[in-house]
PDB file of N, CA and C in Angstrom:
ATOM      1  N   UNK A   1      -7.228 -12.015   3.939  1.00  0.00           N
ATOM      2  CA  UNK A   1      -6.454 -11.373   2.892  1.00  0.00           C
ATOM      3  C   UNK A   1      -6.645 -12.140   1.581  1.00  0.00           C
ATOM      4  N   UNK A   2      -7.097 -11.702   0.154  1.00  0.00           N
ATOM      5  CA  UNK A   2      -6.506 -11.786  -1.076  1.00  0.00           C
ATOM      6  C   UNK A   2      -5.638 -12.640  -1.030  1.00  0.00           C
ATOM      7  N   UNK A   3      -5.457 -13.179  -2.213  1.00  0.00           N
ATOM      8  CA  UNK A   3      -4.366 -13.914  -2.529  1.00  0.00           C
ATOM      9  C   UNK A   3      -2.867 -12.891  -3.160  1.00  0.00           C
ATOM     10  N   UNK A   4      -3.461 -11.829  -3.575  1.00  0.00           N
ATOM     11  CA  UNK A   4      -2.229 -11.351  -4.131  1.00  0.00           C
ATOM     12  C   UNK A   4      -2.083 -10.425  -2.952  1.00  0.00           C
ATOM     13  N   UNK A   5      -2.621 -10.529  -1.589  1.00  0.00           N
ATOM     14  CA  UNK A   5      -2.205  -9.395  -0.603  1.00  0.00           C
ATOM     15  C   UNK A   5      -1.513 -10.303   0.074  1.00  0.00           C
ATOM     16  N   UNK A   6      -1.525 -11.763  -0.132  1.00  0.00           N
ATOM     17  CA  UNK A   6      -0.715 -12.462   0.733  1.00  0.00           C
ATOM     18  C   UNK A   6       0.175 -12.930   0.313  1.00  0.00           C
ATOM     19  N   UNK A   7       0.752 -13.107  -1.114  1.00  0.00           N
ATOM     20  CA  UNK A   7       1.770 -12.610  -1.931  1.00  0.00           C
ATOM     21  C   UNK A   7       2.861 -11.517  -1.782  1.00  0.00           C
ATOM     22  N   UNK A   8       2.160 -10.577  -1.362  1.00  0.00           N
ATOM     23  CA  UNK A   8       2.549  -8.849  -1.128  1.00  0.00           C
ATOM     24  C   UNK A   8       3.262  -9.020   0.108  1.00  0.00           C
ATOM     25  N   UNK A   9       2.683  -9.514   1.314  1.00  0.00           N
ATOM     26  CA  UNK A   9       2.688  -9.679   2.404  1.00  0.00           C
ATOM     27  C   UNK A   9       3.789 -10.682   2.873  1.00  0.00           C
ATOM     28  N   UNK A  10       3.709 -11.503   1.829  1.00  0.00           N
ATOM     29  CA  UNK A  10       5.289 -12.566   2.627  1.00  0.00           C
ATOM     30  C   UNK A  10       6.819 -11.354   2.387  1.00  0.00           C
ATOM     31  N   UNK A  11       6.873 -10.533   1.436  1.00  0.00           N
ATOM     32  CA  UNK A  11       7.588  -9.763   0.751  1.00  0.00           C
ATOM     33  C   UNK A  11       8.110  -8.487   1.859  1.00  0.00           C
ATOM     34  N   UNK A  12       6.596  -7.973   2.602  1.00  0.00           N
ATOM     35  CA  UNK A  12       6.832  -6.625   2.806  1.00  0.00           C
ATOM     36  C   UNK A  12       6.840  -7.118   5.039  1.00  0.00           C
ATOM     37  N   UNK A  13       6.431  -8.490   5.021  1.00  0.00           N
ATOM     38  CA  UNK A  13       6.379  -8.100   6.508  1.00  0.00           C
ATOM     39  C   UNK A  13       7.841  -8.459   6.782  1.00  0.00           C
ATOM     40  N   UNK A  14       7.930  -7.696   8.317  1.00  0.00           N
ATOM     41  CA  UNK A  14       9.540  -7.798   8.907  1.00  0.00           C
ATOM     42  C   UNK A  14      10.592  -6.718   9.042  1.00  0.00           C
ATOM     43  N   UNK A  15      10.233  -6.060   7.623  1.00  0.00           N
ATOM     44  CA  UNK A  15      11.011  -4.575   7.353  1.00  0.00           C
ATOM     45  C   UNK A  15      12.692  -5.180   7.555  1.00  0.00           C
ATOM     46  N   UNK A  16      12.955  -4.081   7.735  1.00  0.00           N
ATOM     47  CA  UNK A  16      14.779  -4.239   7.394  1.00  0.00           C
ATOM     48  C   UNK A  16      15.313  -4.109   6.342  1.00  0.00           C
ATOM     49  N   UNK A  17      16.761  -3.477   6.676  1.00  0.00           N
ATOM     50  CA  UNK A  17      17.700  -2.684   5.707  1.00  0.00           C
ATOM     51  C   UNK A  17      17.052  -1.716   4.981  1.00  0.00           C
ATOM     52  N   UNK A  18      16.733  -1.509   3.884  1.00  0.00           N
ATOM     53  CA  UNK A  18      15.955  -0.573   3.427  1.00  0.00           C
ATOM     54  C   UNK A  18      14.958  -0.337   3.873  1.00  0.00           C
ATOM     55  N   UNK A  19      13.957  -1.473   4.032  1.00  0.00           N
ATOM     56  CA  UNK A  19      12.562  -1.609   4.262  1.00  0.00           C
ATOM     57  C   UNK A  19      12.327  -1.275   5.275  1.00  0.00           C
ATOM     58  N   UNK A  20      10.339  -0.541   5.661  1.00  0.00           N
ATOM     59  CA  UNK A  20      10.215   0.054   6.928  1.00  0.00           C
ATOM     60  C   UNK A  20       9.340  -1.106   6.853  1.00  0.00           C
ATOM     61  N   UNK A  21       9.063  -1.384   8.493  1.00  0.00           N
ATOM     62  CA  UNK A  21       8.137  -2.262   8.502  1.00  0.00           C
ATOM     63  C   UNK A  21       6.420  -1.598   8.317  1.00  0.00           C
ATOM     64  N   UNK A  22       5.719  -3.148   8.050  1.00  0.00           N
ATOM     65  CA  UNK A  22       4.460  -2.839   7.581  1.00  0.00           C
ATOM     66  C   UNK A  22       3.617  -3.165   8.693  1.00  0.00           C
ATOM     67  N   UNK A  23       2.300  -2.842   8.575  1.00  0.00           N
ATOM     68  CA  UNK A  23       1.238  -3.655   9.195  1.00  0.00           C
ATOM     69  C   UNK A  23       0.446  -4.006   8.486  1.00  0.00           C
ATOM     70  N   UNK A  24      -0.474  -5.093   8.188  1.00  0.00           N
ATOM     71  CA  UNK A  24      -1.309  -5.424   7.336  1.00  0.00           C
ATOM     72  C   UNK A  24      -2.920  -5.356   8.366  1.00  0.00           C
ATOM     73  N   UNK A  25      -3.782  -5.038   7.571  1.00  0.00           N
ATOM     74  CA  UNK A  25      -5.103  -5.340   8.046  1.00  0.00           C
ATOM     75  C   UNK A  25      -5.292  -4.425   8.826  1.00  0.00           C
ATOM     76  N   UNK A  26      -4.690  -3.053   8.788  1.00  0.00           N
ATOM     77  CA  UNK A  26      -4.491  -1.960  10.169  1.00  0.00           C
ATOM     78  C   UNK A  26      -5.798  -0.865   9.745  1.00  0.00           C
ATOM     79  N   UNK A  27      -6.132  -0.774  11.076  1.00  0.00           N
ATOM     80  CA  UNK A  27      -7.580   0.449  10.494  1.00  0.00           C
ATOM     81  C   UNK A  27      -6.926   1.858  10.987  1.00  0.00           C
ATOM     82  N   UNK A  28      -7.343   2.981  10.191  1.00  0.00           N
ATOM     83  CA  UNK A  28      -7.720   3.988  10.375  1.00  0.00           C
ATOM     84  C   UNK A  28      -8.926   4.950  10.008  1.00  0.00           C
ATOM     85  N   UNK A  29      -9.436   5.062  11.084  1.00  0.00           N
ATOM     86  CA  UNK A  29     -10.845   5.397  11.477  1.00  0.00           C
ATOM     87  C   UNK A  29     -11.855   4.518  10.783  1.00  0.00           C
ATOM     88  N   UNK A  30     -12.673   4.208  10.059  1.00  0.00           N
ATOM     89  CA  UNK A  30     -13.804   3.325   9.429  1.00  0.00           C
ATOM     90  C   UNK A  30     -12.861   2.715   8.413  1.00  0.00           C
ATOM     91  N   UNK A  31     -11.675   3.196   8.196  1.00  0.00           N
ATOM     92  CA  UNK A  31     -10.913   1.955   6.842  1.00  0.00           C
ATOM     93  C   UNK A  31     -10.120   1.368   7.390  1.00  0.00           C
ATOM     94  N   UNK A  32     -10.132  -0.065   7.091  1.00  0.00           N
ATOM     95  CA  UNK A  32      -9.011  -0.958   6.565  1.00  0.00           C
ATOM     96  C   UNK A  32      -8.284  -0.393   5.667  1.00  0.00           C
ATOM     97  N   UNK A  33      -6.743  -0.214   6.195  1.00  0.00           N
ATOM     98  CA  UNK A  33      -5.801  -0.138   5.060  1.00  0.00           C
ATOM     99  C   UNK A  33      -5.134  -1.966   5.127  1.00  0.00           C
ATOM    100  N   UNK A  34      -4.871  -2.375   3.384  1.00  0.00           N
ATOM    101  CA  UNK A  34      -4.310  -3.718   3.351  1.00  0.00           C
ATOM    102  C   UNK A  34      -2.850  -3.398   4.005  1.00  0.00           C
ATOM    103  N   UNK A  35      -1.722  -2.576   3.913  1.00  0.00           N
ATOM    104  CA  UNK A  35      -0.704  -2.249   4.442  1.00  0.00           C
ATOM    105  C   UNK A  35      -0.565  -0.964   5.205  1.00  0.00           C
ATOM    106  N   UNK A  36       0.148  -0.776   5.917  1.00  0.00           N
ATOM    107  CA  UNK A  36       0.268   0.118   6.848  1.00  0.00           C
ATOM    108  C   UNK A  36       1.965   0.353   7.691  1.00  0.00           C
ATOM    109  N   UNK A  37       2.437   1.499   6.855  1.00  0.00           N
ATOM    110  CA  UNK A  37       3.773   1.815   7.814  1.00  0.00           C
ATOM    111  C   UNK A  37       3.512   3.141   8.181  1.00  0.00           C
ATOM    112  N   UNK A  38       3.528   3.022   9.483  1.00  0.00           N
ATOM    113  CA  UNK A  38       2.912   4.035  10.747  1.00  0.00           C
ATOM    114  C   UNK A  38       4.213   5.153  10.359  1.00  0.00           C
ATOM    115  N   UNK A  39       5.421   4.898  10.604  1.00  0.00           N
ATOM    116  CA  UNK A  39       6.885   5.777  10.381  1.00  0.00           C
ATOM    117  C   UNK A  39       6.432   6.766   9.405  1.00  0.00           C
ATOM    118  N   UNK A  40       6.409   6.263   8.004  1.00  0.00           N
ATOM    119  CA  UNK A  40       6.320   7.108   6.656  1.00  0.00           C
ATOM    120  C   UNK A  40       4.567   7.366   6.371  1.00  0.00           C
ATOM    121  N   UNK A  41       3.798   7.298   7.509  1.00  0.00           N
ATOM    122  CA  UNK A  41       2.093   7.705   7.151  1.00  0.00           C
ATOM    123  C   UNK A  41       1.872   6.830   5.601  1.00  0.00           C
ATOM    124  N   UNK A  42       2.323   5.698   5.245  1.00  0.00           N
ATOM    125  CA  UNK A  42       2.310   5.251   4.248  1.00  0.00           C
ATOM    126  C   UNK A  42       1.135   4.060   3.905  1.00  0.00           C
ATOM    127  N   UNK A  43       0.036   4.275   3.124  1.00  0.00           N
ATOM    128  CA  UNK A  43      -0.892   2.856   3.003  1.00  0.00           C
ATOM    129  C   UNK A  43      -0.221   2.362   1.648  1.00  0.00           C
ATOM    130  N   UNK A  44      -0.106   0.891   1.843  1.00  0.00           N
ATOM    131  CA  UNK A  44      -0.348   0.177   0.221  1.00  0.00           C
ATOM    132  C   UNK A  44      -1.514  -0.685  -0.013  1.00  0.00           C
ATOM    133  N   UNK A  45      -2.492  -0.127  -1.008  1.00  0.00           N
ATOM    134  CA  UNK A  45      -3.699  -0.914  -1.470  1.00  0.00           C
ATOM    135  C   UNK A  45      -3.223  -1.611  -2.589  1.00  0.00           C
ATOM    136  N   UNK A  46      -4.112  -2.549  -2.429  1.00  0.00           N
ATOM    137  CA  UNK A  46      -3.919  -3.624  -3.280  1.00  0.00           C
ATOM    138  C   UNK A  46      -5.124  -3.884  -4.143  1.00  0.00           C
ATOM    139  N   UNK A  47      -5.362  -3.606  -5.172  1.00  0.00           N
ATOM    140  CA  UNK A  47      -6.926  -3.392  -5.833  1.00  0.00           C
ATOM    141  C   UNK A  47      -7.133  -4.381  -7.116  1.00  0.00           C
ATOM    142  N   UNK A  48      -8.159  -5.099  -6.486  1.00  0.00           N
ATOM    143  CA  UNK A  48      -8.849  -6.746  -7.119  1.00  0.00           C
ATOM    144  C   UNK A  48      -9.692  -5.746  -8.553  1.00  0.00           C
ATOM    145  N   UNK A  49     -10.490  -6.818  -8.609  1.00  0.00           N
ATOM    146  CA  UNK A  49     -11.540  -6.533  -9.599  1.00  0.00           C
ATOM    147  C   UNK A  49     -12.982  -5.745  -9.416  1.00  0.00           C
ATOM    148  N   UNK A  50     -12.994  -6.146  -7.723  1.00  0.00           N
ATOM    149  CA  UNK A  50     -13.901  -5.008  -7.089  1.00  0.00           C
ATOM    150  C   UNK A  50     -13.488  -3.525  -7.248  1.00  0.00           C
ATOM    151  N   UNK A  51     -12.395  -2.906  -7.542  1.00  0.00           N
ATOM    152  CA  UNK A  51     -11.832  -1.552  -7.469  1.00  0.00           C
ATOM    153  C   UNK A  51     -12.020  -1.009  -8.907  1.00  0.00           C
ATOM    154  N   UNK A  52     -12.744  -1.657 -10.449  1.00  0.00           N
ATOM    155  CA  UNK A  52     -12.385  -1.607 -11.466  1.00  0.00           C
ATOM    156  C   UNK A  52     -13.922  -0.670 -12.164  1.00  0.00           C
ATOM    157  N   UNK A  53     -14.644  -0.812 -11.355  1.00  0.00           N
ATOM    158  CA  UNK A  53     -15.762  -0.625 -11.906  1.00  0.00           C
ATOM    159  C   UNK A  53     -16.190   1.186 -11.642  1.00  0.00           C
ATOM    160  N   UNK A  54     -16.760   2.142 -12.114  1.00  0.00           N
ATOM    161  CA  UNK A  54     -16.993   3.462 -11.963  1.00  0.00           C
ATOM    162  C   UNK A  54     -17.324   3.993 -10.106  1.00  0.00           C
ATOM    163  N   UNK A  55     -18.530   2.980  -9.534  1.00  0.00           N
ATOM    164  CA  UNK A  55     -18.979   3.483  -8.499  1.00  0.00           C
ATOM    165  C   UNK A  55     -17.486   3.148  -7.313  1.00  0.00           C
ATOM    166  N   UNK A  56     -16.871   1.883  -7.651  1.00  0.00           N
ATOM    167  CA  UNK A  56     -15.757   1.590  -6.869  1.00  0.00           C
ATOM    168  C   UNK A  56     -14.824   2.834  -6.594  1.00  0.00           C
ATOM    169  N   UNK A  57     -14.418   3.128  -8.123  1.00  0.00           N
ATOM    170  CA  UNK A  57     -13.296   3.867  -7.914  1.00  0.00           C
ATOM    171  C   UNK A  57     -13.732   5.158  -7.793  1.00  0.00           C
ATOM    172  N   UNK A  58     -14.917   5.732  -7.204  1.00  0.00           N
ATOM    173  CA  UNK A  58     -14.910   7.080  -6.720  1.00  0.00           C
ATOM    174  C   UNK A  58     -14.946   6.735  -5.587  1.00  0.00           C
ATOM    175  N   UNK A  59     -15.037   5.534  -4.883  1.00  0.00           N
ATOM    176  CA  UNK A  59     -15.055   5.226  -3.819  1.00  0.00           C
ATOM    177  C   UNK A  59     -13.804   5.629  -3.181  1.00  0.00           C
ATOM    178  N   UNK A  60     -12.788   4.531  -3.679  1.00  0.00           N
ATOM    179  CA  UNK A  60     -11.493   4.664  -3.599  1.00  0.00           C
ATOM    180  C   UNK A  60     -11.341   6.109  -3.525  1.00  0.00           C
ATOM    181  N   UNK A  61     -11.640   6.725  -4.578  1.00  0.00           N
ATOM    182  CA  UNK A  61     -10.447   8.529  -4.486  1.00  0.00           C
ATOM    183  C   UNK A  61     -11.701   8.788  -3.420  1.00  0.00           C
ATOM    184  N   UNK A  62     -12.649   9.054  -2.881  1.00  0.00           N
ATOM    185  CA  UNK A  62     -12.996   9.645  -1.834  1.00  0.00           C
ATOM    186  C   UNK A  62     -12.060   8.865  -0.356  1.00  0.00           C
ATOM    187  N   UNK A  63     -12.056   7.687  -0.505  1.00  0.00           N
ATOM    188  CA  UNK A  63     -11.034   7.146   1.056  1.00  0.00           C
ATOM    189  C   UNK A  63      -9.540   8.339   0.836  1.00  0.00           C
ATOM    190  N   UNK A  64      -8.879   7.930  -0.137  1.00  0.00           N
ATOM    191  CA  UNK A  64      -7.712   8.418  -0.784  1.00  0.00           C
ATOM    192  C   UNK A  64      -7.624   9.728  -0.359  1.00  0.00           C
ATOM    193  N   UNK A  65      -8.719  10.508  -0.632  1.00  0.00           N
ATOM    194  CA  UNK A  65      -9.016  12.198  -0.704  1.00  0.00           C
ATOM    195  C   UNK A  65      -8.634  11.925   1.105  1.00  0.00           C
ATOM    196  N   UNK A  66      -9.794  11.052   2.014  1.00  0.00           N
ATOM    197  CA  UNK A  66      -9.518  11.411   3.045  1.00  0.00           C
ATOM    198  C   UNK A  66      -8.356  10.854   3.757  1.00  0.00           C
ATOM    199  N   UNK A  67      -7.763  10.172   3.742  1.00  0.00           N
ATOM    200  CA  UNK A  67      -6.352   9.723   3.818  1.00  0.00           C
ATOM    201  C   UNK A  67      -5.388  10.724   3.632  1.00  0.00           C
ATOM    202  N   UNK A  68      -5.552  11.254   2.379  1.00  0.00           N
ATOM    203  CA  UNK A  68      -4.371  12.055   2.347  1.00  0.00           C
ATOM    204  C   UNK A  68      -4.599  13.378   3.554  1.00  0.00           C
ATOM    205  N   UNK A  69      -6.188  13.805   3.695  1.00  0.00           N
ATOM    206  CA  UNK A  69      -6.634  14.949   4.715  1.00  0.00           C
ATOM    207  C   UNK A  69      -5.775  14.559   6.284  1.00  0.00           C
ATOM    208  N   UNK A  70      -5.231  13.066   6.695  1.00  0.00           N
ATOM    209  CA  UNK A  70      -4.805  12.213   7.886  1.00  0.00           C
ATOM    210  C   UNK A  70      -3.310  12.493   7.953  1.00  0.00           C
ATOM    211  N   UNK A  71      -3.004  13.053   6.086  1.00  0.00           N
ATOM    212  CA  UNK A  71      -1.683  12.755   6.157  1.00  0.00           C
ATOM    213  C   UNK A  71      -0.900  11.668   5.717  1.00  0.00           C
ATOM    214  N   UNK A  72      -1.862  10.619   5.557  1.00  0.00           N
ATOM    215  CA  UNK A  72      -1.279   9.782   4.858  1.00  0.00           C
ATOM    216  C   UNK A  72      -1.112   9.000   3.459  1.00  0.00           C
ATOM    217  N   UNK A  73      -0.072   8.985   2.614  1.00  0.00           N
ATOM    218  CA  UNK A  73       0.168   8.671   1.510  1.00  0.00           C
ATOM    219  C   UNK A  73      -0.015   7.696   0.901  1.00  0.00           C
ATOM    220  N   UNK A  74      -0.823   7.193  -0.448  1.00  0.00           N
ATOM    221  CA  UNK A  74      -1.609   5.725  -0.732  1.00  0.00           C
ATOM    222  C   UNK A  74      -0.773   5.635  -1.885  1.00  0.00           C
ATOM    223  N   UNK A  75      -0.687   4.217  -2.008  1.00  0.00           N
ATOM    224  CA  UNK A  75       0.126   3.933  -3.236  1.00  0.00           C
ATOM    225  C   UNK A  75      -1.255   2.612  -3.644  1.00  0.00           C
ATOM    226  N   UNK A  76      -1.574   2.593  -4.735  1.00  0.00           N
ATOM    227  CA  UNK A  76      -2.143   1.990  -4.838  1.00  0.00           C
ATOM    228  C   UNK A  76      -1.922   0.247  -6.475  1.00  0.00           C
ATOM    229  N   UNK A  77      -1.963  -0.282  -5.972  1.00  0.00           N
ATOM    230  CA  UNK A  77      -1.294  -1.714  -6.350  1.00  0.00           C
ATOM    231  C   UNK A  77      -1.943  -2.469  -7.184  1.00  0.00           C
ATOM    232  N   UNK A  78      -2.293  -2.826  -8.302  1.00  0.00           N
ATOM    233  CA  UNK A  78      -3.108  -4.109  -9.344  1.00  0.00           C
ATOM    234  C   UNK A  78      -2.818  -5.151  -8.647  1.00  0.00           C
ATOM    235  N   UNK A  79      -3.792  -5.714  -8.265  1.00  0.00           N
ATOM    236  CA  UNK A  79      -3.861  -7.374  -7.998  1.00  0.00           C
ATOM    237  C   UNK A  79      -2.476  -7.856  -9.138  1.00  0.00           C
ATOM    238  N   UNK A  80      -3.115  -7.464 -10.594  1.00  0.00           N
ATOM    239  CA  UNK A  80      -2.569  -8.430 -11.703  1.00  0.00           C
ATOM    240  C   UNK A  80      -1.263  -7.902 -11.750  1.00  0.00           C
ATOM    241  N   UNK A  81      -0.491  -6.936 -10.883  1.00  0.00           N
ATOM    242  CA  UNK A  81       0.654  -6.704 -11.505  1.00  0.00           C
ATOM    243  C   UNK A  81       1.323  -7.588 -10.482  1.00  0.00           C
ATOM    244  N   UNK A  82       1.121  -7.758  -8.813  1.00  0.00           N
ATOM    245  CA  UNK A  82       1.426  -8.568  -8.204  1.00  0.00           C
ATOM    246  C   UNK A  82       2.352 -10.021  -8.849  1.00  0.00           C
ATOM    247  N   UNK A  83       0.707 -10.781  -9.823  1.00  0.00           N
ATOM    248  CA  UNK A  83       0.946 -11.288  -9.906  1.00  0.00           C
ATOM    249  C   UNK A  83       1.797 -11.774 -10.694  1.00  0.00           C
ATOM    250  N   UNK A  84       1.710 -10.596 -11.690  1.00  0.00           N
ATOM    251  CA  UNK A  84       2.915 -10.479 -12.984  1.00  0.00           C
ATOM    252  C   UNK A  84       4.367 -10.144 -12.829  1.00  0.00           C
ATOM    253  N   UNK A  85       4.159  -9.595 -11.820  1.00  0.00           N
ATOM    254  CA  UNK A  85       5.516  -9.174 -11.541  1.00  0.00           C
ATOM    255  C   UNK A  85       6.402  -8.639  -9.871  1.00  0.00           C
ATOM    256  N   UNK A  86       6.187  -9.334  -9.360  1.00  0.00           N
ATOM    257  CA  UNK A  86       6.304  -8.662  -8.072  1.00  0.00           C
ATOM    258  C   UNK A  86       6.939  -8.184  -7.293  1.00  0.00           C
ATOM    259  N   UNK A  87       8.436  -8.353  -7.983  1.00  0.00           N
ATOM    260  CA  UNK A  87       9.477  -7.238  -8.247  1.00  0.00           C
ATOM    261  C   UNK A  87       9.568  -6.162  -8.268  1.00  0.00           C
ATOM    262  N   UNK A  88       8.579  -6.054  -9.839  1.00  0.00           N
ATOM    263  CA  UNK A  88       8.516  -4.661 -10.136  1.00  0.00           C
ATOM    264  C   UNK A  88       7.620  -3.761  -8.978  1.00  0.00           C
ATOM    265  N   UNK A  89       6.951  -4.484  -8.068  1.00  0.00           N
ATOM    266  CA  UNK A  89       5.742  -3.945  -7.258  1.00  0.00           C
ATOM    267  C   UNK A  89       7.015  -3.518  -5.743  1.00  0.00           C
ATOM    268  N   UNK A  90       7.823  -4.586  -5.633  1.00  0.00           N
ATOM    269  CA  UNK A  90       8.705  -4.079  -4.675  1.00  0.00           C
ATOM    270  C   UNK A  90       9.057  -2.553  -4.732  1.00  0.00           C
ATOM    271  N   UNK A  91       9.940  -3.003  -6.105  1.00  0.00           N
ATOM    272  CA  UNK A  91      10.549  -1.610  -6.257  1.00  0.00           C
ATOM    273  C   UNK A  91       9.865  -0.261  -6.359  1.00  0.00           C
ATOM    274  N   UNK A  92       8.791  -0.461  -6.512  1.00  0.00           N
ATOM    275  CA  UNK A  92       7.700   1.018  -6.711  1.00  0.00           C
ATOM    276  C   UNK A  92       7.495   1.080  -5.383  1.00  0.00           C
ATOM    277  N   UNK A  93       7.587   0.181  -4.485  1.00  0.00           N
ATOM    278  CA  UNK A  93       7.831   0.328  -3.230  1.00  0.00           C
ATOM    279  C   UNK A  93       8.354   1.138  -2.568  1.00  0.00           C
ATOM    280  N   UNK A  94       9.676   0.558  -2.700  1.00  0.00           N
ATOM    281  CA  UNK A  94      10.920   0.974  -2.054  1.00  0.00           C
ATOM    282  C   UNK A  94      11.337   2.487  -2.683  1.00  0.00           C
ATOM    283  N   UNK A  95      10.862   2.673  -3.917  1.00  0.00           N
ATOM    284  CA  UNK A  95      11.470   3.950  -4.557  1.00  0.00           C
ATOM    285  C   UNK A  95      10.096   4.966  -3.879  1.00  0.00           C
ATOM    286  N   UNK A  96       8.899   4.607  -3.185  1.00  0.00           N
ATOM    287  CA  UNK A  96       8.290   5.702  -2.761  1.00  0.00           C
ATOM    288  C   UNK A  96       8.560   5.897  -1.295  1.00  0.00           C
ATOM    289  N   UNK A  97       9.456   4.662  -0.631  1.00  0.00           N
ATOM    290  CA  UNK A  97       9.251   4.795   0.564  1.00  0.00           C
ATOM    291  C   UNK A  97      11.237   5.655   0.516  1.00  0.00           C
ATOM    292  N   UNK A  98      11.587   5.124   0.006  1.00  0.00           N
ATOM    293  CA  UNK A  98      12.782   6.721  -0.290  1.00  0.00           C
ATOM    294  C   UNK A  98      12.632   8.013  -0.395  1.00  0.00           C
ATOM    295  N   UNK A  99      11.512   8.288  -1.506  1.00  0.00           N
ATOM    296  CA  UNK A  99      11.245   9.606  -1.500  1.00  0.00           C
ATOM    297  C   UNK A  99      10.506  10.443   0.085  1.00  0.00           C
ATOM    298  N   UNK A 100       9.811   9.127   0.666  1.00  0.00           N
ATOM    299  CA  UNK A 100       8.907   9.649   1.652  1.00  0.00           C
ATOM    300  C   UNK A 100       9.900   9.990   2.645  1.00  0.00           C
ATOM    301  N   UNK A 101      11.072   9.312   2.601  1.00  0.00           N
ATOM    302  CA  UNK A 101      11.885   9.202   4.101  1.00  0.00           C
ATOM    303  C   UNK A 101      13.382   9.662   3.838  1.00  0.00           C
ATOM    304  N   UNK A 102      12.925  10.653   2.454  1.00  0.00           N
ATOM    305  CA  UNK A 102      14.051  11.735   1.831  1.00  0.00           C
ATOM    306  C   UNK A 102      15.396  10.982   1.573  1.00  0.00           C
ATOM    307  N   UNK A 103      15.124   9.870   1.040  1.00  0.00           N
ATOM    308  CA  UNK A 103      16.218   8.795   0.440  1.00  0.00           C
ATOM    309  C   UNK A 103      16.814   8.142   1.309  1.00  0.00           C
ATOM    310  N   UNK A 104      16.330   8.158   2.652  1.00  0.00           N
ATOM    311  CA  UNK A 104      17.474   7.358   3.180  1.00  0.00           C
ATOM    312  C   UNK A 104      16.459   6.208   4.217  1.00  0.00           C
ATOM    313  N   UNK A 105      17.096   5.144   4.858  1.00  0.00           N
ATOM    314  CA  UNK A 105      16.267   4.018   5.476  1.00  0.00           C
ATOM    315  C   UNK A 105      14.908   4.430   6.125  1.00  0.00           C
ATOM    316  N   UNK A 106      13.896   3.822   6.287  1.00  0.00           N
ATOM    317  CA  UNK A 106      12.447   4.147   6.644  1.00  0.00           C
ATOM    318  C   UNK A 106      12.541   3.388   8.397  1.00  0.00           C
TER     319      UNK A 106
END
């Protein structure tokens, strides 16, 4: 793992009270997703400097495209906001994993 996925990761493993739990490093079919809550079909990527460049990020929306075909919902994360703020990365969290699990605990 990244440094800012292992940042992410002291934060999101364990789940409870609000929180659903995660899995990190979990595959579905040929991808690695960096997070993974099986409950809410939910991935969180976490995207370095490799994700920044043109050929990357059609990369990305083609996984994304097929992810969502699985059903499952990508939220996708700046390394640099991690590191800027990782609060604010919670809460974009928690406010999608509400909407996913129709406001109430995951």
């Amino acid at each position: 793992m990244t440094e800012p996925e292992v940042i992410l990761w002291s934060r999101l493993r364990g789940g409870g009270g609000n929180r659903p739990i995660f899995r990190r490093q979990h595959p579905i079919g040929s991808i690695i997703l960096d997070f993974y809550c099986a409950k809410l079909k939910l991935a969180i990527e976490v995207d370095g400097a490799t994700h920044w460049d043109h050929e990357a990020q059609l990369r990305d929306a083609a996984r994304d495209r097929w992810l969502a075909a699985q059903g499952i919902h990508v939220v996708r994360i700046p390394a640099s906001q991690v590191y800027r703020d990782i609060d604010w990365v919670m809460d974009h969290i928690l406010v999608t994993v509400a909407a996913l699990s129709g406001g109430g605990c995951a």
